[in-house]
PDB file of N, CA and C in Angstrom:
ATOM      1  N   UNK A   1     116.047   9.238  96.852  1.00  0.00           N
ATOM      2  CA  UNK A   1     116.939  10.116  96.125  1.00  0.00           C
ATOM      3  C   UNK A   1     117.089  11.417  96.909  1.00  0.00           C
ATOM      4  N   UNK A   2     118.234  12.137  96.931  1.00  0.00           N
ATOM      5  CA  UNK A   2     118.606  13.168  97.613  1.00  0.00           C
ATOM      6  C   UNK A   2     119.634  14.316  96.427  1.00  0.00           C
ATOM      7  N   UNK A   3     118.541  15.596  96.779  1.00  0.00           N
ATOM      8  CA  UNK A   3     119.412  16.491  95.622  1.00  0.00           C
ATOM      9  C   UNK A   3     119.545  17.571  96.294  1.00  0.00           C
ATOM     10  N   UNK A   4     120.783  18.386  96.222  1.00  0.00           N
ATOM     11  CA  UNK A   4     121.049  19.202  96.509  1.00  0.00           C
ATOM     12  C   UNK A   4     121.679  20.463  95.498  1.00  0.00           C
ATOM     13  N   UNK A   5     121.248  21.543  95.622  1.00  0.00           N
ATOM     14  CA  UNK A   5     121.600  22.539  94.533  1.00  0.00           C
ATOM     15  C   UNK A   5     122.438  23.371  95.624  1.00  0.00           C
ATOM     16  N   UNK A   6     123.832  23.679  94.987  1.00  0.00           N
ATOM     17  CA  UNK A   6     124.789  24.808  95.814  1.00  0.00           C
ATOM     18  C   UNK A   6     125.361  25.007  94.330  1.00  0.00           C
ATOM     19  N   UNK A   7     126.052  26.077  94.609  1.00  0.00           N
ATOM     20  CA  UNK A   7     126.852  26.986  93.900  1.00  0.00           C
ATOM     21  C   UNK A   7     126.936  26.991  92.183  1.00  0.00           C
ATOM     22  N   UNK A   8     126.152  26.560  91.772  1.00  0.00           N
ATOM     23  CA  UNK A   8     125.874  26.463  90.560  1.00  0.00           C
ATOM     24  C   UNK A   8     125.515  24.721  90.024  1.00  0.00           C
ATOM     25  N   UNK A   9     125.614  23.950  90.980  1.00  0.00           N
ATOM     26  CA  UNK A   9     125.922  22.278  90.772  1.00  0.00           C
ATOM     27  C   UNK A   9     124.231  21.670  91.337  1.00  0.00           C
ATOM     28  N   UNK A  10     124.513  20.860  90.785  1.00  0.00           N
ATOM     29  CA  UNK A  10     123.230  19.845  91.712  1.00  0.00           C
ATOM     30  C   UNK A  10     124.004  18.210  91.973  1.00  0.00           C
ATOM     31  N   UNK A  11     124.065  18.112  93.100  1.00  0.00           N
ATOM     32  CA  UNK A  11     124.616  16.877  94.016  1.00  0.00           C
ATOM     33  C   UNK A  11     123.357  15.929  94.138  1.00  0.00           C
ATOM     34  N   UNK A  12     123.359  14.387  93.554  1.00  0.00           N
ATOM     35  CA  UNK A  12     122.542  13.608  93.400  1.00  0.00           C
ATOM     36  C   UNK A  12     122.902  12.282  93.809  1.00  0.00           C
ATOM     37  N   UNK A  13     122.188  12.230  95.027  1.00  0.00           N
ATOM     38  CA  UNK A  13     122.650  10.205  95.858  1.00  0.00           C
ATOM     39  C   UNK A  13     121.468   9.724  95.988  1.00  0.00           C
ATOM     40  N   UNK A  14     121.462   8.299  95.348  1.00  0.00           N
ATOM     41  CA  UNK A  14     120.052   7.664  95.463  1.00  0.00           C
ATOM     42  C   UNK A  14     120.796   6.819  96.809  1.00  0.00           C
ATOM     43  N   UNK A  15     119.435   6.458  97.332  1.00  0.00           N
ATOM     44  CA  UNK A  15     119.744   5.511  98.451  1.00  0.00           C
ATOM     45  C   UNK A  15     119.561   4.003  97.611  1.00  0.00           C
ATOM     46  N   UNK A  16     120.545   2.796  98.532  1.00  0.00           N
ATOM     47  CA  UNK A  16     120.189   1.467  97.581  1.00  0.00           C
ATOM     48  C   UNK A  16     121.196   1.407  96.492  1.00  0.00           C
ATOM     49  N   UNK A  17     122.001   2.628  96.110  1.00  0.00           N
ATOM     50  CA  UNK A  17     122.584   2.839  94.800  1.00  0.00           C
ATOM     51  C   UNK A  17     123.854   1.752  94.759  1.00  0.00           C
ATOM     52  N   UNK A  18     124.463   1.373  93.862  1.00  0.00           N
ATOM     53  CA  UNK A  18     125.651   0.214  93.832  1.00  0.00           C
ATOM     54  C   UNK A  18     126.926   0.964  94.453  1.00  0.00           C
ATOM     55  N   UNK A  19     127.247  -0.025  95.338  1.00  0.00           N
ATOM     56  CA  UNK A  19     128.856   0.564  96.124  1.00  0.00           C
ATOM     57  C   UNK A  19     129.555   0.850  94.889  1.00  0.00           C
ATOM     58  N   UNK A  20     130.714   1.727  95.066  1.00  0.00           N
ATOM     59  CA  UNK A  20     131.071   2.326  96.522  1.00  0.00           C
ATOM     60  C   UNK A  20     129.918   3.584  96.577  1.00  0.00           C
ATOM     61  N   UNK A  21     130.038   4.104  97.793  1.00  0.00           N
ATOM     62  CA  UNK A  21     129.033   5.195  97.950  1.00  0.00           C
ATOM     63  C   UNK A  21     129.541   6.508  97.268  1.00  0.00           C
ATOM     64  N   UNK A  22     128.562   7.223  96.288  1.00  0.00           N
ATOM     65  CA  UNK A  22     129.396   8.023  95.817  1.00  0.00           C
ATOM     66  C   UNK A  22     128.086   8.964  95.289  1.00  0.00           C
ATOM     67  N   UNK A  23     128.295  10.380  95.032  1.00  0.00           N
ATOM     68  CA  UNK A  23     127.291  11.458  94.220  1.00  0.00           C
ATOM     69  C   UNK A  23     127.708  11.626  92.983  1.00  0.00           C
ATOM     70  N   UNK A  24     126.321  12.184  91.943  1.00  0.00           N
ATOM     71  CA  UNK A  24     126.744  12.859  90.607  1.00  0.00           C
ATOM     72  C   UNK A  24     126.024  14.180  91.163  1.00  0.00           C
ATOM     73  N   UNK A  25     127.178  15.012  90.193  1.00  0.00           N
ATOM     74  CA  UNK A  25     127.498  16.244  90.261  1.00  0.00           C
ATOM     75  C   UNK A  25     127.256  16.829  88.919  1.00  0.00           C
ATOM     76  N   UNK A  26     125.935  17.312  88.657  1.00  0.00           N
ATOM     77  CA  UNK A  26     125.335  18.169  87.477  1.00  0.00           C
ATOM     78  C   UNK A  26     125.824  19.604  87.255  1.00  0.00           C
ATOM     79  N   UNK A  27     126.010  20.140  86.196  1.00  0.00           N
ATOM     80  CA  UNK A  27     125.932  21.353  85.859  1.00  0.00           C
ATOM     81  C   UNK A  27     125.022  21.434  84.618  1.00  0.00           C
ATOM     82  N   UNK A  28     124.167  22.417  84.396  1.00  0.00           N
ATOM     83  CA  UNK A  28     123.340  22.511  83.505  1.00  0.00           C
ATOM     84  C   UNK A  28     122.519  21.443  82.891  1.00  0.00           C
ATOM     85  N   UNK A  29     122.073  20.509  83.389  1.00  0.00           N
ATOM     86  CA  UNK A  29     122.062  19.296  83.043  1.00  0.00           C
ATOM     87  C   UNK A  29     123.048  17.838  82.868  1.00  0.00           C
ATOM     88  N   UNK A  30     123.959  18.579  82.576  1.00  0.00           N
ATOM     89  CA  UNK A  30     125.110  17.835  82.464  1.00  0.00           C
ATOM     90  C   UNK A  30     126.199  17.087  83.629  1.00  0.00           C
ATOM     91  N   UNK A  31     126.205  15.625  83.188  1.00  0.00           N
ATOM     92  CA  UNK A  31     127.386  15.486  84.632  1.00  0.00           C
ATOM     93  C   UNK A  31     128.869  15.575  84.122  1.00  0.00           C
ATOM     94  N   UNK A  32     129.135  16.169  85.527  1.00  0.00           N
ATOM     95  CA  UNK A  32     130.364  16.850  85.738  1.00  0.00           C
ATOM     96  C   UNK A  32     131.524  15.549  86.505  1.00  0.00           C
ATOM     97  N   UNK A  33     130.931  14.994  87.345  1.00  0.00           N
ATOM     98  CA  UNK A  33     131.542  14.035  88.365  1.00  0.00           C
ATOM     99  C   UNK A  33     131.008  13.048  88.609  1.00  0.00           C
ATOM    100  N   UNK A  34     131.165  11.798  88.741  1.00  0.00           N
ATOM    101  CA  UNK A  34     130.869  11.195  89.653  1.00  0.00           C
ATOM    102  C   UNK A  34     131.633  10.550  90.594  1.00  0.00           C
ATOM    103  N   UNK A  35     131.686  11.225  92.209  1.00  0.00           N
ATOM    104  CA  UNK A  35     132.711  11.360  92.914  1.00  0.00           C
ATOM    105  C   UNK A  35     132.503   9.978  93.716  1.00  0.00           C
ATOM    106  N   UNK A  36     133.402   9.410  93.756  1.00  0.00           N
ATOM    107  CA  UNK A  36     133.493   8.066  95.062  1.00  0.00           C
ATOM    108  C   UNK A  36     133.536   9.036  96.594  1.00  0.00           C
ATOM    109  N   UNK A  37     132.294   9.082  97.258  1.00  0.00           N
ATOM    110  CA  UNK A  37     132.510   9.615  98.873  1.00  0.00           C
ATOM    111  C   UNK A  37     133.368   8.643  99.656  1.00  0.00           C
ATOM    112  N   UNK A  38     133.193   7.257  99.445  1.00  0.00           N
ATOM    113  CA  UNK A  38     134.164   6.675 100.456  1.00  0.00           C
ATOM    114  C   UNK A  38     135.684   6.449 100.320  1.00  0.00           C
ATOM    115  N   UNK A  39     136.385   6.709  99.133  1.00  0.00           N
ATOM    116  CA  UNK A  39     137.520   6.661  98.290  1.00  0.00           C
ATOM    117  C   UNK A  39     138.094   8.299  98.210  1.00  0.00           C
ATOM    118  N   UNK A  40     136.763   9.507  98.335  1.00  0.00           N
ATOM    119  CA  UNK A  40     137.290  10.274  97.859  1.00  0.00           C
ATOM    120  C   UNK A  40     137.870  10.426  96.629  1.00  0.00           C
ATOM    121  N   UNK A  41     137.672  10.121  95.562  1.00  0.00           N
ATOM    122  CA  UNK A  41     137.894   9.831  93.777  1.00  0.00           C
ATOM    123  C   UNK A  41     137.355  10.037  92.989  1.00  0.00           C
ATOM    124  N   UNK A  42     137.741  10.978  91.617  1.00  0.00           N
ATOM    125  CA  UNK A  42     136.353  10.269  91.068  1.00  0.00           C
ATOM    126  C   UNK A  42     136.471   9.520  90.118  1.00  0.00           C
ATOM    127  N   UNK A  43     135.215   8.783  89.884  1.00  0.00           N
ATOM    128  CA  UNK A  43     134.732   7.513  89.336  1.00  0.00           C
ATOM    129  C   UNK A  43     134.637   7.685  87.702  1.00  0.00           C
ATOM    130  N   UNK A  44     133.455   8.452  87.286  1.00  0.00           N
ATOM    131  CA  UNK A  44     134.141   9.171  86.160  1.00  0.00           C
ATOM    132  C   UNK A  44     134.275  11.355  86.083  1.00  0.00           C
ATOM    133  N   UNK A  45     134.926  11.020  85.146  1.00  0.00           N
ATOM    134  CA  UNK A  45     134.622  13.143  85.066  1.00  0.00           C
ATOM    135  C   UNK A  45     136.023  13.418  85.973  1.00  0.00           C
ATOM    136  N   UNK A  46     136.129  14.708  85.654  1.00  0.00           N
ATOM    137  CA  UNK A  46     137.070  15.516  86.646  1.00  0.00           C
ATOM    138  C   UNK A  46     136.098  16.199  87.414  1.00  0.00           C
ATOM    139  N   UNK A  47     137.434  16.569  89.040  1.00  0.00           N
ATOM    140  CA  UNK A  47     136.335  17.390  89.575  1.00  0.00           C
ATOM    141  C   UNK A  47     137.151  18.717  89.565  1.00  0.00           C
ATOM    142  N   UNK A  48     136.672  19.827  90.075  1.00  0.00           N
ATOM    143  CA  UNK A  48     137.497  20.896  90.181  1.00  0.00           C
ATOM    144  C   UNK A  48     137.635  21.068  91.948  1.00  0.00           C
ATOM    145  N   UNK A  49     138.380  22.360  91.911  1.00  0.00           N
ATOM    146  CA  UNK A  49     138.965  22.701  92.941  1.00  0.00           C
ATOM    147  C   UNK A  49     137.550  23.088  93.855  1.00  0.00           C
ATOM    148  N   UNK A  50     136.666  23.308  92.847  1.00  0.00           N
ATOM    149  CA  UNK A  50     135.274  24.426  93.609  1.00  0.00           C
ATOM    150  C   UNK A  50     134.602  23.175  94.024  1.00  0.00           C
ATOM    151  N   UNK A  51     134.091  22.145  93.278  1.00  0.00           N
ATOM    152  CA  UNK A  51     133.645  21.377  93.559  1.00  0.00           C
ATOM    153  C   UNK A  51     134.178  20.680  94.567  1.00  0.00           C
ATOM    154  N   UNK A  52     134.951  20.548  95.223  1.00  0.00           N
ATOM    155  CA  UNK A  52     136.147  19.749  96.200  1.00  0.00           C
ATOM    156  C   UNK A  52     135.720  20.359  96.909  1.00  0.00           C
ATOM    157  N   UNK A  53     135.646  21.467  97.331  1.00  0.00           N
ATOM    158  CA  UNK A  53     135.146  22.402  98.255  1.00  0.00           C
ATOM    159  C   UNK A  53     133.496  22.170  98.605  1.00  0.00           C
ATOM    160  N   UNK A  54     132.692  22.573  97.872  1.00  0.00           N
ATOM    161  CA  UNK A  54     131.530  21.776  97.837  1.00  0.00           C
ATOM    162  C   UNK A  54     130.962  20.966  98.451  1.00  0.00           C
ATOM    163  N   UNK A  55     131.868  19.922  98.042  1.00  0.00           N
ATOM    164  CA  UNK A  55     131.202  18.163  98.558  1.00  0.00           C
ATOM    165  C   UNK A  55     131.832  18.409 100.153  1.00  0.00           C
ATOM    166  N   UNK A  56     132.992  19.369 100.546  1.00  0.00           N
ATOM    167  CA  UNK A  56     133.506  19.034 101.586  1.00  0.00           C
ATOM    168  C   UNK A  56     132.111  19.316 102.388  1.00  0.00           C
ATOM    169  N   UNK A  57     131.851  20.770 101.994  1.00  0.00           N
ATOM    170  CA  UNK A  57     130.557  21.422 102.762  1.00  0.00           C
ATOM    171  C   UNK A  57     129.494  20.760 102.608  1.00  0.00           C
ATOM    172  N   UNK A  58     129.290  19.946 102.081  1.00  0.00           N
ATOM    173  CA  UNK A  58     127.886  19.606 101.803  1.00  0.00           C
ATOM    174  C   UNK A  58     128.256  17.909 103.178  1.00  0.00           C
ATOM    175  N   UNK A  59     129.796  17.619 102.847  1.00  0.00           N
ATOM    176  CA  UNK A  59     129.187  16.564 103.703  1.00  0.00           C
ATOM    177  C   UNK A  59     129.419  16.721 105.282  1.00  0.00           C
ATOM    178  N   UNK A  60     130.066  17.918 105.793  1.00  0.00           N
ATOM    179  CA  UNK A  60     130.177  18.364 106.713  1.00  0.00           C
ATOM    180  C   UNK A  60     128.550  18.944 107.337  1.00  0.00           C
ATOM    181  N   UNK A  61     127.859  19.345 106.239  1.00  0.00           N
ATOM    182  CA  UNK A  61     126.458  18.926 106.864  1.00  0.00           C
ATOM    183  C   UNK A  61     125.659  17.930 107.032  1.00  0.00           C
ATOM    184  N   UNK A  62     126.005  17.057 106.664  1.00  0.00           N
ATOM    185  CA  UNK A  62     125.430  15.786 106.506  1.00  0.00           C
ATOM    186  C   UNK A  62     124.632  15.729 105.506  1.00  0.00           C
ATOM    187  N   UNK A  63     124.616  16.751 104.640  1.00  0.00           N
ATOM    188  CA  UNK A  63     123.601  16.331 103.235  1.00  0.00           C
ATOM    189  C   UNK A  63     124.421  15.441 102.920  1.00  0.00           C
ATOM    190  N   UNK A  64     125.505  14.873 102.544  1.00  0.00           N
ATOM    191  CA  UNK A  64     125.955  13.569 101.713  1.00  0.00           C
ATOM    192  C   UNK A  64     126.218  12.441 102.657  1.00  0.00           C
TER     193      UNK A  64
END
């Protein structure tokens, strides 16, 4: 499992997890997203504009 806390969110990818490859996106406990990384989509939830931003940075580091 891999978590990452930025800008108010926590980004959560288990390894092994069922295709397509994709993170949940917490706020306060709560999920916000769960974004398809290989589709770019999300799966369920809306995402926002901040969060879009986010995942870009996060996978431009290779955390995702």
């Amino acid at each position: 499992m891999s978590k990452v806390r930025r800008g108010g969110y926590v980004f959560v990818t288990w390894k092994g997890d069922h295709a397509p490859r994709h993170v949940h996106v917490y706020r306060d406990g709560v999920l916000i997203v769960k974004w398809d990384l290989d589709n770019q989509q999300p799966m369920v939830g809306k995402v926002t504009r901040r969060i879009r931003v986010l995942l870009e940075q996060l996978k431009f580091e290779g955390a995702l």
